[in-house]
C-alpha atoms as a PDB file:
ATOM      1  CA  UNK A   1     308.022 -50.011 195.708  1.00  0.00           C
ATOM      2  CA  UNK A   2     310.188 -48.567 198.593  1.00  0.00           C
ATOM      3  CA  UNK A   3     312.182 -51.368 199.208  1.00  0.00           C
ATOM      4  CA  UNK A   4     313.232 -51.514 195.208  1.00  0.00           C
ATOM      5  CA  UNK A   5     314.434 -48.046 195.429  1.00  0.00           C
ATOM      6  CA  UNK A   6     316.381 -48.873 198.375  1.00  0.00           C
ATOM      7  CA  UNK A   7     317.730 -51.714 196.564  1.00  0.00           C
ATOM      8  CA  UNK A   8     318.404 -49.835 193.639  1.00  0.00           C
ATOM      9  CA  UNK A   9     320.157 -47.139 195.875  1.00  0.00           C
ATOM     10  CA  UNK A  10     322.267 -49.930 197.532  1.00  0.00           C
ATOM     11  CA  UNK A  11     323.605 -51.275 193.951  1.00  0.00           C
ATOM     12  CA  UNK A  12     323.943 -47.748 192.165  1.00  0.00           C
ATOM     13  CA  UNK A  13     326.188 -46.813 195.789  1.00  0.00           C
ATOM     14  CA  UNK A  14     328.188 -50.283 195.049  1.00  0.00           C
ATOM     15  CA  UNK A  15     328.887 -49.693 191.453  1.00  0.00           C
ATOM     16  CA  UNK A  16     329.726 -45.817 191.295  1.00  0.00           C
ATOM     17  CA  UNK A  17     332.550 -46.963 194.232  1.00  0.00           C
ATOM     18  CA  UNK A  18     333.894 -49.425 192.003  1.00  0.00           C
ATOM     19  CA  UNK A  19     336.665 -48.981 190.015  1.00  0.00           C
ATOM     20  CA  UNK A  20     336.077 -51.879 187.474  1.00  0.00           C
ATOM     21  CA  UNK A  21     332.936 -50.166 186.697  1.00  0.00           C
ATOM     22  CA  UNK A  22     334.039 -47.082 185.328  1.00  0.00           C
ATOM     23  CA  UNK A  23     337.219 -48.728 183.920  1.00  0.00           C
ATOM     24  CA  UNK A  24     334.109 -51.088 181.816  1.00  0.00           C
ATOM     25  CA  UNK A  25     332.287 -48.009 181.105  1.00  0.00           C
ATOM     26  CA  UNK A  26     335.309 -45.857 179.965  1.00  0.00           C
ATOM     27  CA  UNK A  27     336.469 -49.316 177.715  1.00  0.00           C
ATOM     28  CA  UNK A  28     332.624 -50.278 176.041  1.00  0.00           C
ATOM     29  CA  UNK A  29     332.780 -46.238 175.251  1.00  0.00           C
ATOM     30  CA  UNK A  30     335.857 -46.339 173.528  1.00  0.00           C
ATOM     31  CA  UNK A  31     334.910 -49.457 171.914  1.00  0.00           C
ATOM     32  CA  UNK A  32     331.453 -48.342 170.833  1.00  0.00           C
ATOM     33  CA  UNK A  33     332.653 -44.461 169.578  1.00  0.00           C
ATOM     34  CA  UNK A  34     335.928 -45.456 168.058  1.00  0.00           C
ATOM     35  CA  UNK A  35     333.811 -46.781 164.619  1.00  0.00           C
ATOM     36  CA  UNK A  36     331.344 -44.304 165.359  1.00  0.00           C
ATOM     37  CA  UNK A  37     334.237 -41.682 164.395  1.00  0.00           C
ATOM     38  CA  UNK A  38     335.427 -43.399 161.570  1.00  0.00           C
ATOM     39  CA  UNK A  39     332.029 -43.671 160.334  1.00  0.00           C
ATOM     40  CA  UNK A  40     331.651 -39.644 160.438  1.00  0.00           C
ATOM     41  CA  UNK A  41     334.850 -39.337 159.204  1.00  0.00           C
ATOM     42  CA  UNK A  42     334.289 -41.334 155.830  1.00  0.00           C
ATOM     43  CA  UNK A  43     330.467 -39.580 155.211  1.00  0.00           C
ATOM     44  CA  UNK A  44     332.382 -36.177 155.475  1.00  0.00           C
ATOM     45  CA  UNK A  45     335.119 -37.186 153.337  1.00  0.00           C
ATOM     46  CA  UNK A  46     333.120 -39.584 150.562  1.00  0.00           C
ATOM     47  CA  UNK A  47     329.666 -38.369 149.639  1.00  0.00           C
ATOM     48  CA  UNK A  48     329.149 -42.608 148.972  1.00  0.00           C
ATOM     49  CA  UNK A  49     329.569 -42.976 152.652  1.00  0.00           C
ATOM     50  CA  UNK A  50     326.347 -42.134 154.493  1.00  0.00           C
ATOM     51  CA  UNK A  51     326.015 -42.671 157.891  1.00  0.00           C
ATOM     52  CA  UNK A  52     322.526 -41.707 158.503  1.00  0.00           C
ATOM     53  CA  UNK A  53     319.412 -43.122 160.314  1.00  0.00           C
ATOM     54  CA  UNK A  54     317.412 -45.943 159.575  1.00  0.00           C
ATOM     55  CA  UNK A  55     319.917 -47.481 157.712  1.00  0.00           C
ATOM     56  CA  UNK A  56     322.870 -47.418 159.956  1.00  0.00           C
ATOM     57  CA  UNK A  57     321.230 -49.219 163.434  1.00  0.00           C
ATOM     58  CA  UNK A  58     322.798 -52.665 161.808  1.00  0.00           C
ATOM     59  CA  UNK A  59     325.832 -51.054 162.321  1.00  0.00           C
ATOM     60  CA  UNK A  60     325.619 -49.101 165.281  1.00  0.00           C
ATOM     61  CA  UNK A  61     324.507 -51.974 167.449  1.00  0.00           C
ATOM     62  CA  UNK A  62     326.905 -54.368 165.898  1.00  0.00           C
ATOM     63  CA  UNK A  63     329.446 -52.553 167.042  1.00  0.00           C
ATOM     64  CA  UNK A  64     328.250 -53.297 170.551  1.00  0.00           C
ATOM     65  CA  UNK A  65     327.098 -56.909 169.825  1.00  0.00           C
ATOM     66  CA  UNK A  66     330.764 -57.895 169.344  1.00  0.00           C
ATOM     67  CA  UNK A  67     331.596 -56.871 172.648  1.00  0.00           C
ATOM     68  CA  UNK A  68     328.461 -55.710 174.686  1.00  0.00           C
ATOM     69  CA  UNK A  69     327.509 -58.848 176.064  1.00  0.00           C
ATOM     70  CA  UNK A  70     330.635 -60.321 177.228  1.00  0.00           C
ATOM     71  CA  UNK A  71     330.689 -56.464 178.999  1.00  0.00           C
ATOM     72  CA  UNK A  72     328.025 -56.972 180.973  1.00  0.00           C
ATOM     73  CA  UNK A  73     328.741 -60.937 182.001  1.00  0.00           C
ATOM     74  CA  UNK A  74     332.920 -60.275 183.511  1.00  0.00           C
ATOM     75  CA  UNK A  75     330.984 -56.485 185.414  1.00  0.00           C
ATOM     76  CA  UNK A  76     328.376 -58.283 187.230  1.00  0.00           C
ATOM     77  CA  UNK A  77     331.082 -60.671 188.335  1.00  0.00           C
ATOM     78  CA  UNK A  78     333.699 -58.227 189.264  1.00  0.00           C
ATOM     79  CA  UNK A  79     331.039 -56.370 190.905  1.00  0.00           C
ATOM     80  CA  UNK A  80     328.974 -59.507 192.279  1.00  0.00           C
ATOM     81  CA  UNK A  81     331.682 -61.809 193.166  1.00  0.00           C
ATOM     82  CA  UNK A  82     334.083 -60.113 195.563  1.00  0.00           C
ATOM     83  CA  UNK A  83     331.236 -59.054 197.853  1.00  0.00           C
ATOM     84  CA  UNK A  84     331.305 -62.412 199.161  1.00  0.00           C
ATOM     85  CA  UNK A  85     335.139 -62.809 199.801  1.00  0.00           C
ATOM     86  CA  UNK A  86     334.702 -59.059 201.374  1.00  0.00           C
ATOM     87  CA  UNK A  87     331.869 -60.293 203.411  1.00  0.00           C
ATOM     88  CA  UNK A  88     329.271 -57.453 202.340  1.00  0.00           C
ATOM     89  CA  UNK A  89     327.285 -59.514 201.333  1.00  0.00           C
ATOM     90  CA  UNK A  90     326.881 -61.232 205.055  1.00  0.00           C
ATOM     91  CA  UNK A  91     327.255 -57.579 206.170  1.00  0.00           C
ATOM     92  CA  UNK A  92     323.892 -56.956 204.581  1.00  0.00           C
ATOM     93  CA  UNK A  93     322.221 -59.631 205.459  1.00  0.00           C
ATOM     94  CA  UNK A  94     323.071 -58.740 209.566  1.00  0.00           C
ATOM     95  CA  UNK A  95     322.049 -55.221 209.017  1.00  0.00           C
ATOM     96  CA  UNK A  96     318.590 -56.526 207.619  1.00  0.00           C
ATOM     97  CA  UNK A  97     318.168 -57.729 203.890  1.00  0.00           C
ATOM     98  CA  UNK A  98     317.062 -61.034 203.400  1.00  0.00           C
ATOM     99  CA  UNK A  99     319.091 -63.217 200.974  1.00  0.00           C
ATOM    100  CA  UNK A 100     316.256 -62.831 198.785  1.00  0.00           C
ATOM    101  CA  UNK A 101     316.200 -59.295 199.004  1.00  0.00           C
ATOM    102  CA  UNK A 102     320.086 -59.158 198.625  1.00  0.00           C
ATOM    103  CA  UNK A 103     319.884 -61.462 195.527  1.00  0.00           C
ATOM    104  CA  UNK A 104     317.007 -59.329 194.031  1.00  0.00           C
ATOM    105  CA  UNK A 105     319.341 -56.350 194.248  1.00  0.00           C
ATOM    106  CA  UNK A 106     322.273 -58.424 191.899  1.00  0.00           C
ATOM    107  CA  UNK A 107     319.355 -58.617 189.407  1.00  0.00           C
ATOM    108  CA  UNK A 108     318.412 -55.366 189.644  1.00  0.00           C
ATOM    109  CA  UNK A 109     322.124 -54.703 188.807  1.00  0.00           C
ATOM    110  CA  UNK A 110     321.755 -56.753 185.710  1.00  0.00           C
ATOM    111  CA  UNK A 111     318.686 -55.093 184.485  1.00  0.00           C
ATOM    112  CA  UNK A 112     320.197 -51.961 184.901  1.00  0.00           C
ATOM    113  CA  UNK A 113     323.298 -52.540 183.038  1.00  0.00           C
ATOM    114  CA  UNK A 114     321.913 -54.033 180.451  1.00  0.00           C
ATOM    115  CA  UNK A 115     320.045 -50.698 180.073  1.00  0.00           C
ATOM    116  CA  UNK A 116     323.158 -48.576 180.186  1.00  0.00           C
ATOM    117  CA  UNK A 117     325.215 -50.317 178.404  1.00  0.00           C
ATOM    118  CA  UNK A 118     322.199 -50.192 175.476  1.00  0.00           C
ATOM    119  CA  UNK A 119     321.841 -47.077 175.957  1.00  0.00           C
ATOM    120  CA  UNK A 120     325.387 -45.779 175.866  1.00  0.00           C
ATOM    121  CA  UNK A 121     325.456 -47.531 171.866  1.00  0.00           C
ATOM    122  CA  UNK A 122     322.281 -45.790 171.007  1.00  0.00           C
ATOM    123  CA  UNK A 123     323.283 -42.217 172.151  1.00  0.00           C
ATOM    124  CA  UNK A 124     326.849 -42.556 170.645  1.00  0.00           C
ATOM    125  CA  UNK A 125     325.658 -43.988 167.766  1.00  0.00           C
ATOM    126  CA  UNK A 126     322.557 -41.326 167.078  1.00  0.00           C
ATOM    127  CA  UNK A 127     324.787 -38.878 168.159  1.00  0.00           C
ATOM    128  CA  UNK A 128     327.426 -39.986 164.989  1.00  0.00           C
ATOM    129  CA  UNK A 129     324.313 -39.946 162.940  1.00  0.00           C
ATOM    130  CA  UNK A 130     323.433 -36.465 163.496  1.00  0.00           C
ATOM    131  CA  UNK A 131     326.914 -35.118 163.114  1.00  0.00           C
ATOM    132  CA  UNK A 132     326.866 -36.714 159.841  1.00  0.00           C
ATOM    133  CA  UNK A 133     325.956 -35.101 156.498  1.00  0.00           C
ATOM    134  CA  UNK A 134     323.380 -36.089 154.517  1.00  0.00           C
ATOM    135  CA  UNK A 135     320.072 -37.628 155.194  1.00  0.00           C
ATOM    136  CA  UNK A 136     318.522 -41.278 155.871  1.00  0.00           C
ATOM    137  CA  UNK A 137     315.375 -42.608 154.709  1.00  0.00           C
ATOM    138  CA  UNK A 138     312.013 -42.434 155.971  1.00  0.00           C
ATOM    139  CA  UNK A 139     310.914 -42.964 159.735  1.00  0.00           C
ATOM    140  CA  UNK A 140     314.131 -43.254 162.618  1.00  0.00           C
ATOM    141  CA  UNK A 141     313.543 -46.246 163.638  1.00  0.00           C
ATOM    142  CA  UNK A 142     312.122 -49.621 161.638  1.00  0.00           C
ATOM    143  CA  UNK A 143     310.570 -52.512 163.231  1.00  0.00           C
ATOM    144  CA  UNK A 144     313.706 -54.637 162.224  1.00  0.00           C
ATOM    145  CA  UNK A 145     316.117 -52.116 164.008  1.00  0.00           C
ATOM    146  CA  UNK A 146     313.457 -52.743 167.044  1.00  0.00           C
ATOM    147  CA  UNK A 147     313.888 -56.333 166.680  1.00  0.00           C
ATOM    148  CA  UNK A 148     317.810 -56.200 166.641  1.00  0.00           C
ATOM    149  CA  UNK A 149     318.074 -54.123 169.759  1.00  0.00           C
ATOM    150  CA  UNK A 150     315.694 -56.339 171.407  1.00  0.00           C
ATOM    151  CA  UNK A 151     317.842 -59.388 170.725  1.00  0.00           C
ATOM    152  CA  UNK A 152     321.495 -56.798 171.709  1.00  0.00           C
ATOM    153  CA  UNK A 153     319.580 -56.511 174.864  1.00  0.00           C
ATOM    154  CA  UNK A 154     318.715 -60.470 175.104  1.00  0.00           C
ATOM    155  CA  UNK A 155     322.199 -61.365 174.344  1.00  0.00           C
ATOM    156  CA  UNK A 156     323.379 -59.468 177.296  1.00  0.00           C
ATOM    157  CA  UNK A 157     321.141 -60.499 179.653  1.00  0.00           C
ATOM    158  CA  UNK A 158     322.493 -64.003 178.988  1.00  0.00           C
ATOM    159  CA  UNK A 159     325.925 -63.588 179.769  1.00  0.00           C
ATOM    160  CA  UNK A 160     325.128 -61.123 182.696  1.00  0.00           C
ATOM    161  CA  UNK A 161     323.260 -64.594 184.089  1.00  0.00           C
ATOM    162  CA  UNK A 162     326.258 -66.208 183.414  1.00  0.00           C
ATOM    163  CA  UNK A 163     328.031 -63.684 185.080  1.00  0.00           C
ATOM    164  CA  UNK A 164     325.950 -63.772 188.570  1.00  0.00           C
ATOM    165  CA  UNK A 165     325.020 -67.341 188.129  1.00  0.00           C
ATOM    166  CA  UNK A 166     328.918 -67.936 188.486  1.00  0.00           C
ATOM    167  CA  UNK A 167     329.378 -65.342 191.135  1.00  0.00           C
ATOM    168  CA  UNK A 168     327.198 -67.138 193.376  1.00  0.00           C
ATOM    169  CA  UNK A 169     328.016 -70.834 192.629  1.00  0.00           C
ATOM    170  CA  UNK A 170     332.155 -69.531 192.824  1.00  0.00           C
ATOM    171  CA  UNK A 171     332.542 -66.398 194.921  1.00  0.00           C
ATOM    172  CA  UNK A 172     335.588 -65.372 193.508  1.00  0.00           C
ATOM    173  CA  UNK A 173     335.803 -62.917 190.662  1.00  0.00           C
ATOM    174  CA  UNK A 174     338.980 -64.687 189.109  1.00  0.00           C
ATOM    175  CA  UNK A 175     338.033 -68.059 189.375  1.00  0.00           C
ATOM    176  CA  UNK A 176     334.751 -66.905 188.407  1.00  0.00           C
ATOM    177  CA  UNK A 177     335.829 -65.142 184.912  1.00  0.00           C
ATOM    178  CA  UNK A 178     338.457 -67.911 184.251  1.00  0.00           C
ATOM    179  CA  UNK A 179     335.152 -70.716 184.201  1.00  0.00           C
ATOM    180  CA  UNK A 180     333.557 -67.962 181.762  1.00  0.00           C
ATOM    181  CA  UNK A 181     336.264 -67.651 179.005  1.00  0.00           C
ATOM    182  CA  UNK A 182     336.969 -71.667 179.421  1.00  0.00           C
ATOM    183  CA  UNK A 183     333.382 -72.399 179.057  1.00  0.00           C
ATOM    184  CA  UNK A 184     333.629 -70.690 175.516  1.00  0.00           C
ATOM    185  CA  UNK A 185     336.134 -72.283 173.962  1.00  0.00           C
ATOM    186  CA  UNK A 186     334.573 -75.356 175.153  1.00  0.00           C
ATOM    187  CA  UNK A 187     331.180 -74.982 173.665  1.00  0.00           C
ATOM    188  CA  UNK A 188     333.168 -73.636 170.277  1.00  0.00           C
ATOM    189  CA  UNK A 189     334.502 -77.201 170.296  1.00  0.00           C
ATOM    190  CA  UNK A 190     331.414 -78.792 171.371  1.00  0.00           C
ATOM    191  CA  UNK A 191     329.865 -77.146 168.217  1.00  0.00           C
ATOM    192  CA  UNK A 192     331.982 -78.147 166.362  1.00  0.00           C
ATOM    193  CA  UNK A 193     331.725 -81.689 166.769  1.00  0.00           C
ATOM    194  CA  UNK A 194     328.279 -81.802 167.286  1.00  0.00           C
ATOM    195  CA  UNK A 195     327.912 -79.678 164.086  1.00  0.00           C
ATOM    196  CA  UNK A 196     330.313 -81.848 161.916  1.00  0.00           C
ATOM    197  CA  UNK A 197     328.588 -85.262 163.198  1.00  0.00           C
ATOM    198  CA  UNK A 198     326.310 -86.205 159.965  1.00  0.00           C
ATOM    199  CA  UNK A 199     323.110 -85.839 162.355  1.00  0.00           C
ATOM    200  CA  UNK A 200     320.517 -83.674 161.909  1.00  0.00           C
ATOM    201  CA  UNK A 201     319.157 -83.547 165.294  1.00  0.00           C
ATOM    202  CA  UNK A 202     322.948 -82.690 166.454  1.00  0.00           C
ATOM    203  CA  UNK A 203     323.795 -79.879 163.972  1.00  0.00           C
ATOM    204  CA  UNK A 204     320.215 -78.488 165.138  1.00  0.00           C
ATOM    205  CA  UNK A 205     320.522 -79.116 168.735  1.00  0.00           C
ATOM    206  CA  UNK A 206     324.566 -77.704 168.677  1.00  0.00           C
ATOM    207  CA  UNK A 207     322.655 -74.096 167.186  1.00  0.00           C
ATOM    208  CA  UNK A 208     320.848 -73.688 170.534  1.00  0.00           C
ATOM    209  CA  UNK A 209     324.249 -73.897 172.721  1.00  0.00           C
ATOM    210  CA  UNK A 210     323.944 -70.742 174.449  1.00  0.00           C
ATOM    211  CA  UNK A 211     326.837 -69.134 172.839  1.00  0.00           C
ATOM    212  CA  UNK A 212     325.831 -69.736 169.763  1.00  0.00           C
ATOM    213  CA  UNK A 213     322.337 -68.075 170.692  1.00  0.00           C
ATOM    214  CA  UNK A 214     324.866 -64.870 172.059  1.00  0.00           C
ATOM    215  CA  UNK A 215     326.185 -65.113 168.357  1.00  0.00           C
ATOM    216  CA  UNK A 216     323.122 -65.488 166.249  1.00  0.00           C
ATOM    217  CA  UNK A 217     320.633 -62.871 168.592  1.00  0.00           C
ATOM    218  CA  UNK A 218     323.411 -60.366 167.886  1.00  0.00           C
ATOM    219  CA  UNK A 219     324.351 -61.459 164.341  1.00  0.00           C
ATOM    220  CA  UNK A 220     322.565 -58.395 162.104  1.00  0.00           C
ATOM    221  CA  UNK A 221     321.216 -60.871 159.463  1.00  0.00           C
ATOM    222  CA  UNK A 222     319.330 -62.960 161.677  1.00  0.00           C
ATOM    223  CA  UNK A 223     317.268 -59.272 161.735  1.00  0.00           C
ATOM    224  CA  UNK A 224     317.314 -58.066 158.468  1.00  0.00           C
ATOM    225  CA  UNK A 225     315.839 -60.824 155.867  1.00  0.00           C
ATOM    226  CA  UNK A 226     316.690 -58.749 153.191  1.00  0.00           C
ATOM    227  CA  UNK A 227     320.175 -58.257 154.202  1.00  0.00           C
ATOM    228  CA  UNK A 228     319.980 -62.016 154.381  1.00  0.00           C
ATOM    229  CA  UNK A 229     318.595 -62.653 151.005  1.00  0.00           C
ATOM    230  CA  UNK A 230     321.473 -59.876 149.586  1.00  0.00           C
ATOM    231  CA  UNK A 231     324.186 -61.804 150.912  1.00  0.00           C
ATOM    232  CA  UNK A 232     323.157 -65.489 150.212  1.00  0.00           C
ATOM    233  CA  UNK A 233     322.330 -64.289 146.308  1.00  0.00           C
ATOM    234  CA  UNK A 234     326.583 -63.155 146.448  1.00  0.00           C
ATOM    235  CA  UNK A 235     327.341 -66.565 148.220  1.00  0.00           C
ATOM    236  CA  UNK A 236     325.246 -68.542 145.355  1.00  0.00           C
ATOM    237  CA  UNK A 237     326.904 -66.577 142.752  1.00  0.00           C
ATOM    238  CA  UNK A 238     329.877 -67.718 144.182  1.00  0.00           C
ATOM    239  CA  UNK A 239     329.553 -71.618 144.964  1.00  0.00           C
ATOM    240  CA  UNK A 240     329.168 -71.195 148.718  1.00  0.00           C
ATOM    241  CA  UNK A 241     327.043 -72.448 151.509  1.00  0.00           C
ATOM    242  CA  UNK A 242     323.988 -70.167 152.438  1.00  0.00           C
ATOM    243  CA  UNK A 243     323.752 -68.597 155.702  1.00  0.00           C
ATOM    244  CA  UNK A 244     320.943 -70.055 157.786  1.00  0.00           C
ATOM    245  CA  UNK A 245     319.252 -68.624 161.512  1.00  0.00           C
ATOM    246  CA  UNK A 246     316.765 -70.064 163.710  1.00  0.00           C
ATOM    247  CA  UNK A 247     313.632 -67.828 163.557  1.00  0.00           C
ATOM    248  CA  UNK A 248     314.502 -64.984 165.588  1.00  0.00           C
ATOM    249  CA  UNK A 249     311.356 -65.462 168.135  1.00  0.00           C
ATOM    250  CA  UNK A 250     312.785 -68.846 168.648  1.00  0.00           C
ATOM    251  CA  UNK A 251     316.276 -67.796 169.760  1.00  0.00           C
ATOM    252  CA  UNK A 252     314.408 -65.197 171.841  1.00  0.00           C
ATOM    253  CA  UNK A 253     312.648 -67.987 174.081  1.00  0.00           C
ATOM    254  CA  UNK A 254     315.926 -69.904 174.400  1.00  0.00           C
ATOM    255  CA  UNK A 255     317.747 -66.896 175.438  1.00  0.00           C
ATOM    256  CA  UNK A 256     314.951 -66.237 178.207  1.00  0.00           C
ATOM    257  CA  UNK A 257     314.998 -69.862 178.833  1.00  0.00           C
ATOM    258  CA  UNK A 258     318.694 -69.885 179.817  1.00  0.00           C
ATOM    259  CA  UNK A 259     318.452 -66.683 181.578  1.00  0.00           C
ATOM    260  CA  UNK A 260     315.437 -68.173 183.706  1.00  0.00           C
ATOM    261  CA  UNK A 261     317.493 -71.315 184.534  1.00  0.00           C
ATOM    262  CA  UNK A 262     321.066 -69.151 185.869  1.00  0.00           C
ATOM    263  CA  UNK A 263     319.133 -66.857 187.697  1.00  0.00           C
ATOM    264  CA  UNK A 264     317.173 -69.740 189.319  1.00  0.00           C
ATOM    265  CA  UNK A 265     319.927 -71.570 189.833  1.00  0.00           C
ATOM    266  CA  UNK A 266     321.504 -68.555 191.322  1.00  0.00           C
ATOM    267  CA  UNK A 267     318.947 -67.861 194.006  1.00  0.00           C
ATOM    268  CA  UNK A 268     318.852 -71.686 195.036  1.00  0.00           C
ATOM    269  CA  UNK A 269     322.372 -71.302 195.574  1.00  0.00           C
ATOM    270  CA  UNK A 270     322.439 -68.305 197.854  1.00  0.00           C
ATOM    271  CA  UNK A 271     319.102 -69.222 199.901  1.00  0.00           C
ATOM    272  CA  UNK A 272     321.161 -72.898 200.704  1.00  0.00           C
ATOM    273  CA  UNK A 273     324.525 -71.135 201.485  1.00  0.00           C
ATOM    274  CA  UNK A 274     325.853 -69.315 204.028  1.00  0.00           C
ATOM    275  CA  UNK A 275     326.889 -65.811 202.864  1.00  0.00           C
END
């Protein structure tokens, strides 16, 4: 237990120091209490417009789906990646970490932004709610809304794998976060073909591409069946194709799947590598 807390010392000491991180934090803020606002804004000028608890966690935390988990992937490697071309990372190695000890440090990082960042869209967002008029329904929080931040919080730790996964295997944050955004326009077009190929097994394999896991764990109606059912009775009514998700347990499992495969990956890397 001692040596996590001096790990988790080490990282919080990095991060605080780092400009990119409170440049991130300042940004997902923004990003997360700008519709917040608007959201108080409209219940206090429409009585129609209620932005109360239960019923608005779909869209408090798809305000951070959109952009939480592409957050935490480009922090961990502007924080991750330049500590290799600064040489702290050797630096901590000489003055007595192991590289596994060093590496379980970066994941530490992870966890711990993943938790922030999750946190920071629940306190602005319950924090809109209760400046609100008007009241929700029973209860504060539903299994469903327990579900959906489960899979926020899965979704993040995907690309934040990505993210220190790259770190490692590039050591440069530029190179590093230009292999990230070209990586997702290639899968879109992978999924696209694979999607538009006439096979089954394609258009079902092309659903478990990792970014389309991002997309679906943080897509609200992949948590809310009802929602779902809403929205595909409108679509019928109007000649279109029903929305479909993979079970949400199964995207779960291949979002810990990929997450378990980066971060192995990751430690391979550094334990063959000189720092």
């Amino acid at each position: 237990m001692k040596i996590l807390s001096v790990l988790l010392r080490i990282e919080w000491l990095k991060a605080v120091k780092r400009r990119s991180f409170w440049v991130a934090v300042a940004a997902f803020a923004v990003f997360t209490a700008l519709p917040a606002v608007e959201r108080v804004r409209n219940a206090h000028s429409d009585p129609n417009a209620v932005f109360a608890l239960p019923e608005s966690w779909p869209d408090i935390l798809g305000t951070a789906a959109g952009i939480g988990p592409l957050f935490v992937g480009v922090l961990m490697i502007l924080l991750v990646a330049p500590e290799f071309s600064w040489r702290t990372a050797r630096q901590n190695v000489i003055d007595g970490l192991s590289k596994e000890r060093f590496y379980a440090g970066k994941v530490m990082l992870l966890a711990g932004l993943v938790l922030f960042f999750m946190a920071t869209t629940v306190l602005i967002g319950v924090g809109g709610a209760l400046l609100s008029p008007g009241a929700g329904g029973p209860g504060f929080v539903r299994s469903s809304d327990f579900g959906y931040m489960s899979g926020l919080a899965l979704a993040m730790l995907v690309f934040g794998s990505a993210g220190l996964f790259l770190s490692a295997l590039v050591r440069s944050s530029g190179s590093a976060l230009g292999i990230l955004f070209l990586y997702l326009f290639v899968e879109e077009g992978v999924a696209r073909l694979m999607s538009g190929a006439g096979r089954e097994a394609l258009r079902s394999a092309a659903e478990f591409l990792p970014f389309n896991v991002v997309e679906d764990l943080g897509d609200d109606l992949a948590h809310y069946p009802e929602v779902l059912a809403e929205v595909n009775a409108d679509r019928a009514e109007r000649s279109l194709a029903l929305l479909e998700f993979p079970d949400v347990e199964v995207l779960a499992v291949a979002a810990l799947a990929y997450s378990a495969f980066l971060l192995g990956i990751s430690l391979l890397n550094m334990r063959k590598r000189d720092l």
